[in-house]
C-alpha atoms as a PDB file:
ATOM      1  CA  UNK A   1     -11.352 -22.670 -14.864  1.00  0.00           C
ATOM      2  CA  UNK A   2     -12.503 -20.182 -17.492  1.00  0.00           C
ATOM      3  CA  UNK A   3      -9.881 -18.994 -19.568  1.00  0.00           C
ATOM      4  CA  UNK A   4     -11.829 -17.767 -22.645  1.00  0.00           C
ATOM      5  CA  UNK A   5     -12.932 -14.594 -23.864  1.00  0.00           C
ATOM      6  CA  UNK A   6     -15.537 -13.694 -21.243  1.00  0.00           C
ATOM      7  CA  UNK A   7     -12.982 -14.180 -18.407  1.00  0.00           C
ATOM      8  CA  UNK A   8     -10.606 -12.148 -20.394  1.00  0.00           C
ATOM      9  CA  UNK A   9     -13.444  -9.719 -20.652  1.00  0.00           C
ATOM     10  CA  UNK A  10     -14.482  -9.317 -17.062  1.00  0.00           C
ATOM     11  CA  UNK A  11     -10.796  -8.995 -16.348  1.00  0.00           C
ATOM     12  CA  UNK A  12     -10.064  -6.164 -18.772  1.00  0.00           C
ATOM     13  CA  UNK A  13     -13.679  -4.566 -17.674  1.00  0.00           C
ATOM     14  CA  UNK A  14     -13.231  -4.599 -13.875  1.00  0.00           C
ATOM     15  CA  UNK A  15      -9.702  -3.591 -13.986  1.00  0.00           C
ATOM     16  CA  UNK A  16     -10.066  -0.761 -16.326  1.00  0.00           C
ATOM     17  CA  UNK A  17      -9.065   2.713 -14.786  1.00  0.00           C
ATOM     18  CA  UNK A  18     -12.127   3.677 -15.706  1.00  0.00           C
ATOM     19  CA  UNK A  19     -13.984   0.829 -13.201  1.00  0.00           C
ATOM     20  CA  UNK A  20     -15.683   2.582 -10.603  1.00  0.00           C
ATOM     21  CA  UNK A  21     -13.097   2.251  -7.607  1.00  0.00           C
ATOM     22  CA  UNK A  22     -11.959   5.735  -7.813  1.00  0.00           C
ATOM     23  CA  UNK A  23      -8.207   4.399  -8.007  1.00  0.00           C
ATOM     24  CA  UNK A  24      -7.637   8.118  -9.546  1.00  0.00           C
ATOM     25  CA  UNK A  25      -7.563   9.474  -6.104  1.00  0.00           C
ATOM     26  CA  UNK A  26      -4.630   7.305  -4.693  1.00  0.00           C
ATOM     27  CA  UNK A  27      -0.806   8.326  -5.474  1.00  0.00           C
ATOM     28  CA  UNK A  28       0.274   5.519  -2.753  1.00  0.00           C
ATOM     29  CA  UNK A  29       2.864   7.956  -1.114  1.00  0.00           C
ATOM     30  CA  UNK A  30       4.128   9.188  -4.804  1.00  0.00           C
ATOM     31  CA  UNK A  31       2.951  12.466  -4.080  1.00  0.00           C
ATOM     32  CA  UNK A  32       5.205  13.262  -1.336  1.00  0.00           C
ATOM     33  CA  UNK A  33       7.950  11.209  -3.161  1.00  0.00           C
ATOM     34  CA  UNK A  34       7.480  13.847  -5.722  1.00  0.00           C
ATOM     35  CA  UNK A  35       6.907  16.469  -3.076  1.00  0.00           C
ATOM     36  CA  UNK A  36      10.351  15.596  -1.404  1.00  0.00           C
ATOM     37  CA  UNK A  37      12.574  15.366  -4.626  1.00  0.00           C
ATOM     38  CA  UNK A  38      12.770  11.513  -4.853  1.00  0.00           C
ATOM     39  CA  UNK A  39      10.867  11.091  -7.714  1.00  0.00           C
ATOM     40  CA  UNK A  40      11.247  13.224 -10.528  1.00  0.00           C
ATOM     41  CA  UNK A  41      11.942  12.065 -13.557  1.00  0.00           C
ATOM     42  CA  UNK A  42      10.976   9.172 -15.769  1.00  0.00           C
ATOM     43  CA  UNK A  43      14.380   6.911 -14.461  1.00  0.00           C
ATOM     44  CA  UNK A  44      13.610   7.636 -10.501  1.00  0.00           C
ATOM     45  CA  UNK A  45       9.741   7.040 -11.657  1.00  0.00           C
ATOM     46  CA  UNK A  46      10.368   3.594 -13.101  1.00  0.00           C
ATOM     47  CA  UNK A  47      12.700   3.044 -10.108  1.00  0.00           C
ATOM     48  CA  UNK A  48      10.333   4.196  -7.817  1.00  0.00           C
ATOM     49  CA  UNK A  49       7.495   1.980  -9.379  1.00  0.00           C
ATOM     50  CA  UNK A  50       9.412  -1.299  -9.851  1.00  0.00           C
ATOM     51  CA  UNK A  51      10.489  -0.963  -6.128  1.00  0.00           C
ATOM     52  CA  UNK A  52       6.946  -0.759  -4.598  1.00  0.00           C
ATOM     53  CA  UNK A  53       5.957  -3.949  -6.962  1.00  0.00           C
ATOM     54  CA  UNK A  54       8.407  -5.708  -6.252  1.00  0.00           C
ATOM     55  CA  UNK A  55       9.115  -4.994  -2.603  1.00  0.00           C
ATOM     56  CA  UNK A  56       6.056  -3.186  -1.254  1.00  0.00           C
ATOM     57  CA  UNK A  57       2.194  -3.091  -2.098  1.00  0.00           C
ATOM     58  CA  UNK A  58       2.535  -5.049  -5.244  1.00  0.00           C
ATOM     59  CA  UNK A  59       4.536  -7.891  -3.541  1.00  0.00           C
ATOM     60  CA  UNK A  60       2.182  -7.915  -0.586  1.00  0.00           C
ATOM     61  CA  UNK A  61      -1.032  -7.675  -2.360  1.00  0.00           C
ATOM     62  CA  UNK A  62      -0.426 -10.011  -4.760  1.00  0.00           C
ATOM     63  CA  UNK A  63       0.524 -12.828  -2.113  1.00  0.00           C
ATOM     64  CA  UNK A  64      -2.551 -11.770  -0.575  1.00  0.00           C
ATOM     65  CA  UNK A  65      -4.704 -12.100  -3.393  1.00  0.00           C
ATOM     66  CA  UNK A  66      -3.643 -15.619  -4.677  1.00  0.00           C
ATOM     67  CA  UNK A  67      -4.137 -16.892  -0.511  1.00  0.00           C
ATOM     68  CA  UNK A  68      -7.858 -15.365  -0.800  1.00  0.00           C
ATOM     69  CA  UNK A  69      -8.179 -16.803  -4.049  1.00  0.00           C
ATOM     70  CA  UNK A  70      -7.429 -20.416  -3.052  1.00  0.00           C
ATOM     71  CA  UNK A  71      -8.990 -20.217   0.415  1.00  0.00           C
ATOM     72  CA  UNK A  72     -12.538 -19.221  -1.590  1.00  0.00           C
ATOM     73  CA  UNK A  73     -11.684 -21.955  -4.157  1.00  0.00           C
ATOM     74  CA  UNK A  74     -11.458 -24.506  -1.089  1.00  0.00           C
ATOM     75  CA  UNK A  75     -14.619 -22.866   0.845  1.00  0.00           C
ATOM     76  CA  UNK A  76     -11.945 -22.366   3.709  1.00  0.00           C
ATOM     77  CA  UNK A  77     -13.829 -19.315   5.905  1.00  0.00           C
ATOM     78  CA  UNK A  78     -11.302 -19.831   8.533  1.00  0.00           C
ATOM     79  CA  UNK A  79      -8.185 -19.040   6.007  1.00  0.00           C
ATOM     80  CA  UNK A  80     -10.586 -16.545   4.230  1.00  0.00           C
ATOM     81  CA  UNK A  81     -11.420 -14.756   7.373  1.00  0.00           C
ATOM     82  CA  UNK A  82      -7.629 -14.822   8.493  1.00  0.00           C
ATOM     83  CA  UNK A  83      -5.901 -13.970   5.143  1.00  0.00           C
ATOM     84  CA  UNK A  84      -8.870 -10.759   4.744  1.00  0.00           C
ATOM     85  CA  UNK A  85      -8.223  -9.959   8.401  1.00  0.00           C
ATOM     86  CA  UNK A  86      -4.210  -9.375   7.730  1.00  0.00           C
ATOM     87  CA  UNK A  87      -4.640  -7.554   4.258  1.00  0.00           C
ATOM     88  CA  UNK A  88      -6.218  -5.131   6.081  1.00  0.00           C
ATOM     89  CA  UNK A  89      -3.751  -4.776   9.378  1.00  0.00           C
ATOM     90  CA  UNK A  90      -0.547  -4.984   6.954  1.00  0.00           C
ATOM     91  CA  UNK A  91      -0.659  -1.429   5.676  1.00  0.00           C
ATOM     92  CA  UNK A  92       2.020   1.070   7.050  1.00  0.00           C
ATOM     93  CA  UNK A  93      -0.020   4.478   7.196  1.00  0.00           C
ATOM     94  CA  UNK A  94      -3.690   4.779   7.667  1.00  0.00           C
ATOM     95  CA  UNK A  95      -3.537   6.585   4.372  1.00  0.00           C
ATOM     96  CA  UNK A  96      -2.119   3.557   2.413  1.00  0.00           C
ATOM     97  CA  UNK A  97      -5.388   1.457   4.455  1.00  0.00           C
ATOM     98  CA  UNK A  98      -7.553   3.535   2.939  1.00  0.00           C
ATOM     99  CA  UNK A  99      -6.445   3.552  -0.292  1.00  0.00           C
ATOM    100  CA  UNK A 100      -7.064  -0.394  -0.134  1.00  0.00           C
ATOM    101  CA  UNK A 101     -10.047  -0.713   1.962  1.00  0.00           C
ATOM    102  CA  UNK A 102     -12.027   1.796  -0.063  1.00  0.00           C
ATOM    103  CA  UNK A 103     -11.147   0.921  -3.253  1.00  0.00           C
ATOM    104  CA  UNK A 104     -12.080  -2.844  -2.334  1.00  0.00           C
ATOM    105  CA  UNK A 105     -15.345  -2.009  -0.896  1.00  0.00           C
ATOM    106  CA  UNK A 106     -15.945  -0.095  -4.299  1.00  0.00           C
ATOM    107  CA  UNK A 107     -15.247  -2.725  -6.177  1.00  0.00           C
ATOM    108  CA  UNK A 108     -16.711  -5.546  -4.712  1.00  0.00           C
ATOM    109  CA  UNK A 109     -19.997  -3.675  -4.762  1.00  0.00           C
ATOM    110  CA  UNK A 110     -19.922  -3.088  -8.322  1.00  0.00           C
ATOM    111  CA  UNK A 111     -19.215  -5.908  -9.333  1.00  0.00           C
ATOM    112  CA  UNK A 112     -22.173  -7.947  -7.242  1.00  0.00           C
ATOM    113  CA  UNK A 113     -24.347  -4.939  -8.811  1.00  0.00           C
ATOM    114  CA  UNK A 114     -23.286  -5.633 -12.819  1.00  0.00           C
ATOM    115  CA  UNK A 115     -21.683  -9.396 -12.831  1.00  0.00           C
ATOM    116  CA  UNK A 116     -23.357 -11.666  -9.926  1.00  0.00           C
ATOM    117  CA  UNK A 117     -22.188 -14.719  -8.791  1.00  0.00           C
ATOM    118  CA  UNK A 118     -23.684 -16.582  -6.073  1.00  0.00           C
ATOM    119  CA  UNK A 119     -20.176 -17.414  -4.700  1.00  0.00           C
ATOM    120  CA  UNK A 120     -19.314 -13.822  -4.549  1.00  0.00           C
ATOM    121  CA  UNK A 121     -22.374 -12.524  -2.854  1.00  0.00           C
ATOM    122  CA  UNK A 122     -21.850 -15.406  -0.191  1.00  0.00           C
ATOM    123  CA  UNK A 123     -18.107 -14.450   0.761  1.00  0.00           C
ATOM    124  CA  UNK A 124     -19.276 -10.925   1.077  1.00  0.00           C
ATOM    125  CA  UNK A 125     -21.831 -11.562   3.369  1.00  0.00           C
ATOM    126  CA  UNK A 126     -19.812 -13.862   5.659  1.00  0.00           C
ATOM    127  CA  UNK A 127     -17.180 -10.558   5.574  1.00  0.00           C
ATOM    128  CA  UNK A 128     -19.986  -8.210   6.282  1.00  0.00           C
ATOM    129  CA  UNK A 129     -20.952 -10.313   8.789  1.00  0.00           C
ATOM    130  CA  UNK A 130     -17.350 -10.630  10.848  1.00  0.00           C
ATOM    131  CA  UNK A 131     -17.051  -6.503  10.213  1.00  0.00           C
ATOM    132  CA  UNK A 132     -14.247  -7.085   7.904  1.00  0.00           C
ATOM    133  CA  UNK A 133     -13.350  -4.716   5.198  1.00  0.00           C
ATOM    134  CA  UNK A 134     -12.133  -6.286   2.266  1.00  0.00           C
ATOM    135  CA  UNK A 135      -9.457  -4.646   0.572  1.00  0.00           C
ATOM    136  CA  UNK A 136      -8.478  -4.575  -3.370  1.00  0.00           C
ATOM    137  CA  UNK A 137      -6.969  -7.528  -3.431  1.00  0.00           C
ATOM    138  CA  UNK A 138      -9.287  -9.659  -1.345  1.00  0.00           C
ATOM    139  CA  UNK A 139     -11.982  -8.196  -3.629  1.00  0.00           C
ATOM    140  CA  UNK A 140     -10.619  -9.020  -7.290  1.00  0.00           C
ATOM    141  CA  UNK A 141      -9.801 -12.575  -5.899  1.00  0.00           C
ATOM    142  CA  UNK A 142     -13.366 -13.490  -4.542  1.00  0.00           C
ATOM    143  CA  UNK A 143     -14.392 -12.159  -7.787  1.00  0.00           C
ATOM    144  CA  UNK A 144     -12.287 -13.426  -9.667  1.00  0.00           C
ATOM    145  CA  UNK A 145     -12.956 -17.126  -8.254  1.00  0.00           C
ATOM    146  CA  UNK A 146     -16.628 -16.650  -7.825  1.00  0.00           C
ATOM    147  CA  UNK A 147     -16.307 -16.145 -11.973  1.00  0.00           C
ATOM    148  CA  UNK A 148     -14.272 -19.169 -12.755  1.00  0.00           C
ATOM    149  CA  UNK A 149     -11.382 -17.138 -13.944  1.00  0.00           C
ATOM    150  CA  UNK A 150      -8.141 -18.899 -13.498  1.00  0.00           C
ATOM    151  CA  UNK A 151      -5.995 -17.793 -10.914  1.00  0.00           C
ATOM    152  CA  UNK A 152      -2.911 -16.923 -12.716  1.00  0.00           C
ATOM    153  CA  UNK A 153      -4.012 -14.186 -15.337  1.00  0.00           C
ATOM    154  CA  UNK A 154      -6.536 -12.998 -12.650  1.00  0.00           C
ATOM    155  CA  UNK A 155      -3.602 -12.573 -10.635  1.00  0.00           C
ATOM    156  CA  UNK A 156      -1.105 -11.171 -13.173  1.00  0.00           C
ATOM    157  CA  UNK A 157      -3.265  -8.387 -14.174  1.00  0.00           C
ATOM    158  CA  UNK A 158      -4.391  -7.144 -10.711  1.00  0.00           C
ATOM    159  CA  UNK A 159      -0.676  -6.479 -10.477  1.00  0.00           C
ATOM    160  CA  UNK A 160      -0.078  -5.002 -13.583  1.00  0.00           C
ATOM    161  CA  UNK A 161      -3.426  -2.880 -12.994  1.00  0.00           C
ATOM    162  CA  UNK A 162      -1.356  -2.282  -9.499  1.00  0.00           C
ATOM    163  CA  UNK A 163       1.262  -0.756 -11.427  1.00  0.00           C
ATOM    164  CA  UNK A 164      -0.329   1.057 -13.993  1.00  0.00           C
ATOM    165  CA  UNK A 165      -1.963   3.065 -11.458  1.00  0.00           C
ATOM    166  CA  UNK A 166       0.642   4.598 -10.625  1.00  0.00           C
ATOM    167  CA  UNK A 167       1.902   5.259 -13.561  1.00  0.00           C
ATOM    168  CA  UNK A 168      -1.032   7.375 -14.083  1.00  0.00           C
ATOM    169  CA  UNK A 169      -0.610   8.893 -10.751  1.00  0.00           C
ATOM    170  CA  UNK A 170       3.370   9.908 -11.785  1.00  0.00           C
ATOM    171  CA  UNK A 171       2.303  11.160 -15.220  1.00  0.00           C
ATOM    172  CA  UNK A 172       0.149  14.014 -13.262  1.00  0.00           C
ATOM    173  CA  UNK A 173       2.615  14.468 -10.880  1.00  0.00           C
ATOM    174  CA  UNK A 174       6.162  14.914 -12.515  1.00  0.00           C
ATOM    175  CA  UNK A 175       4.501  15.316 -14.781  1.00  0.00           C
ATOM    176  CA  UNK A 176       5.578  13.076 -17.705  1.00  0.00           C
ATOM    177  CA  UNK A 177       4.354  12.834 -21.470  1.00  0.00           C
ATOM    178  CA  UNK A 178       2.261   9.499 -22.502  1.00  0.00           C
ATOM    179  CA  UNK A 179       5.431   8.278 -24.655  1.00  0.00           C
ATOM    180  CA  UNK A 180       7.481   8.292 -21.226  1.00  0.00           C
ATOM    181  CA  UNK A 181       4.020   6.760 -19.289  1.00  0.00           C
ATOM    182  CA  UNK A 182       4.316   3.585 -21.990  1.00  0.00           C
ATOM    183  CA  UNK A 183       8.350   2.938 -21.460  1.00  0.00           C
ATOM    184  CA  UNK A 184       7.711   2.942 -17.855  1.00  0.00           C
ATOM    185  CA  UNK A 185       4.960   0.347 -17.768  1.00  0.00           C
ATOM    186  CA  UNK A 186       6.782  -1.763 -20.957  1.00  0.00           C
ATOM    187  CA  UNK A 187       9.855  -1.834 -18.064  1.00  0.00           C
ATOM    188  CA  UNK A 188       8.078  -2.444 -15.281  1.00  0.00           C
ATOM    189  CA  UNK A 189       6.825  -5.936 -16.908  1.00  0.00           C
ATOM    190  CA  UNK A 190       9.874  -8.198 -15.482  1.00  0.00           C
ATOM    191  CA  UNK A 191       8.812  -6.611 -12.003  1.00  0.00           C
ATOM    192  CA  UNK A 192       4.881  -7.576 -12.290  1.00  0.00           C
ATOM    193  CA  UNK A 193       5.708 -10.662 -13.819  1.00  0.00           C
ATOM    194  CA  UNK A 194       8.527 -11.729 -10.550  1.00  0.00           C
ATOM    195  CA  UNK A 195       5.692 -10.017  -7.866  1.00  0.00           C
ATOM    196  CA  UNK A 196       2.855 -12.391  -9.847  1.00  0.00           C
ATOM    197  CA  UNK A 197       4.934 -15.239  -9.311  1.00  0.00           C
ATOM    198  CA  UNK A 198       6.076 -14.994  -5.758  1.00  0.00           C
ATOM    199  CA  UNK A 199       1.882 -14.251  -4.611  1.00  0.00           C
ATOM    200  CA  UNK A 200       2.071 -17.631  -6.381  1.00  0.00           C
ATOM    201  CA  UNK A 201       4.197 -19.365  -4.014  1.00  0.00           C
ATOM    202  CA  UNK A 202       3.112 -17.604  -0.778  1.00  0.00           C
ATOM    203  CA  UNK A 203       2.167 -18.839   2.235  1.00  0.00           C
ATOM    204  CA  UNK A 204       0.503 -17.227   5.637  1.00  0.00           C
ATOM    205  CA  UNK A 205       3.946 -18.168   6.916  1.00  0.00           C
ATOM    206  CA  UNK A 206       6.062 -16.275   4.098  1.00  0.00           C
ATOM    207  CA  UNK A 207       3.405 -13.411   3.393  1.00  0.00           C
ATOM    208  CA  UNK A 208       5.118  -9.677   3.663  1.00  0.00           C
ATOM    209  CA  UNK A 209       6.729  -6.888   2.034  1.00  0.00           C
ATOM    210  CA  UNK A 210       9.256  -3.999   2.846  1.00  0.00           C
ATOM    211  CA  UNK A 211       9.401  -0.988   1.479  1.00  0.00           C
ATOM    212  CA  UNK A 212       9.587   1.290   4.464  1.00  0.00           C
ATOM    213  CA  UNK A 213      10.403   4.564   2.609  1.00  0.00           C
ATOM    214  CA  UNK A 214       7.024   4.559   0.440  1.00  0.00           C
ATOM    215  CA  UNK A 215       5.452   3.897   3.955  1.00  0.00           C
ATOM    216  CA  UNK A 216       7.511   7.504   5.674  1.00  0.00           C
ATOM    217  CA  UNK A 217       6.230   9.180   2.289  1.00  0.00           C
ATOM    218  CA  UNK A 218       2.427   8.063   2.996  1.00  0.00           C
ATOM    219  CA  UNK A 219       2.839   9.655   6.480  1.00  0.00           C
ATOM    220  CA  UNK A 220       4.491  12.890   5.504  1.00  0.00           C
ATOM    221  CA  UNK A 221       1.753  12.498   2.436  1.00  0.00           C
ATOM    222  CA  UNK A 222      -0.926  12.732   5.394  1.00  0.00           C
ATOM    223  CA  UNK A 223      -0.449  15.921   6.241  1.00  0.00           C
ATOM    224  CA  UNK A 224       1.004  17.558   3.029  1.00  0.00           C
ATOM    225  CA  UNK A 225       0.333  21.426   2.660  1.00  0.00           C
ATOM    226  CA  UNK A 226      -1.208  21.050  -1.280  1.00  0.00           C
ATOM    227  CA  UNK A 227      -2.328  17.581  -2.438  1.00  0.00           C
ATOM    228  CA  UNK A 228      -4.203  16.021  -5.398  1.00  0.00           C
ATOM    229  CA  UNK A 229      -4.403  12.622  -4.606  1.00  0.00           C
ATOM    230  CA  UNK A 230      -5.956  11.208  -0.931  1.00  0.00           C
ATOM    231  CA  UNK A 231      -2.580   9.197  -0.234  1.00  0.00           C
END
């Protein structure tokens, strides 16, 4: 596996807030967190952030990534199939769906437009082909694999890029200054680190998350008087 500066490269590039998966949009519930008092300061921010990592979307999606990742590597379609199938049926809101469905689509299309693999283009046309959306973290991994990067930093900075999303989104929100924005995301590193290694470990059998209060803010988030972000 490709561990040298081009895989470092594509990882940085396609992971960049400025890749075009318009993960601007998406608060992941924050909004309403902020909305609702629970978030709104740089402690309850960090709180709120290292709980959804660690428990929630980050948890989830990064269990889900590293079982796409390895059923590609093995040219599994049935566990493929299966493991896309269930990242996008375990959301909570149709809100926090969206949020990974579209951004996935987005991404998987630019990157078969700039950086094309043959690998890639085949998985996407078998998943095309079933109707299956595949969300964010389906998408990196099938990239990721279809590039020869290794697993584990692939995986370790879709996570971090997980979390530094919404970082972004809480600096708008709260709002907070960039100094704050940093210490949050230099905290949150024992939190993407533990979710990194647990999508490591997982299993169909032991795939899931819990974070059930993120999940009541995406529905309140749904239909929120004034919003900025689209969940």
């Amino acid at each position: 596996m490709s561990t040298d500066a081009a895989a470092l490269y594509r990882l940085m590039a396609w992971l960049s807030p400025a890749f075009p998966t318009g993960g601007f949009s998406y608060s992941h519930g924050l909004e309403y967190a902020v909305e609702a008092g629970l978030v709104s300061d740089r402690a309850t921010a960090e709180d709120w952030i290292a709980g959804i990592v660690r428990f929630g979307a980050g948890r989830g999606d990064a269990q889900l990534f590293a079982l796409a990742y390895r059923a590609a590597e093995a040219g599994d379609e049935t566990a493929l199939m299966e493991t896309a199938e269930l990242a996008g049926a375990l959301r909570g809101t149709a809100e926090l769906a969206l949020e990974s469905r579209a951004q996935g689509q987005a991404f998987i299309q630019a990157v078969e437009r700039a950086w094309p693999a043959p690998g890639l283009a085949r998985w996407s046309a078998i998943l095309k082909a079933r109707e299956i959306a595949a969300s964010l973290p389906v998408s990196v991994a099938l990239a990721a694999q279809a590039h020869g990067i290794a697993l584990e930093p692939a995986l370790a900075a879709f996570v971090q890029s997980f979390a530094a999303n919404l970082v972004s989104a809480a600096l708008r929100l709260i709002p907070l200054g960039q100094s704050d924005g940093l210490a949050i995301l230099a905290a949150l590193e024992p939190a993407v680190r533990d979710a990194a290694a647990l999508g490591l470990a997982a299993t169909l059998e032991t795939l899931g998350s819990a974070a059930p209060v993120v999940d009541w803010c995406s529905m309140r988030h749904e239909t929120q008087y004034t919003r900025l972000f689209r969940s």
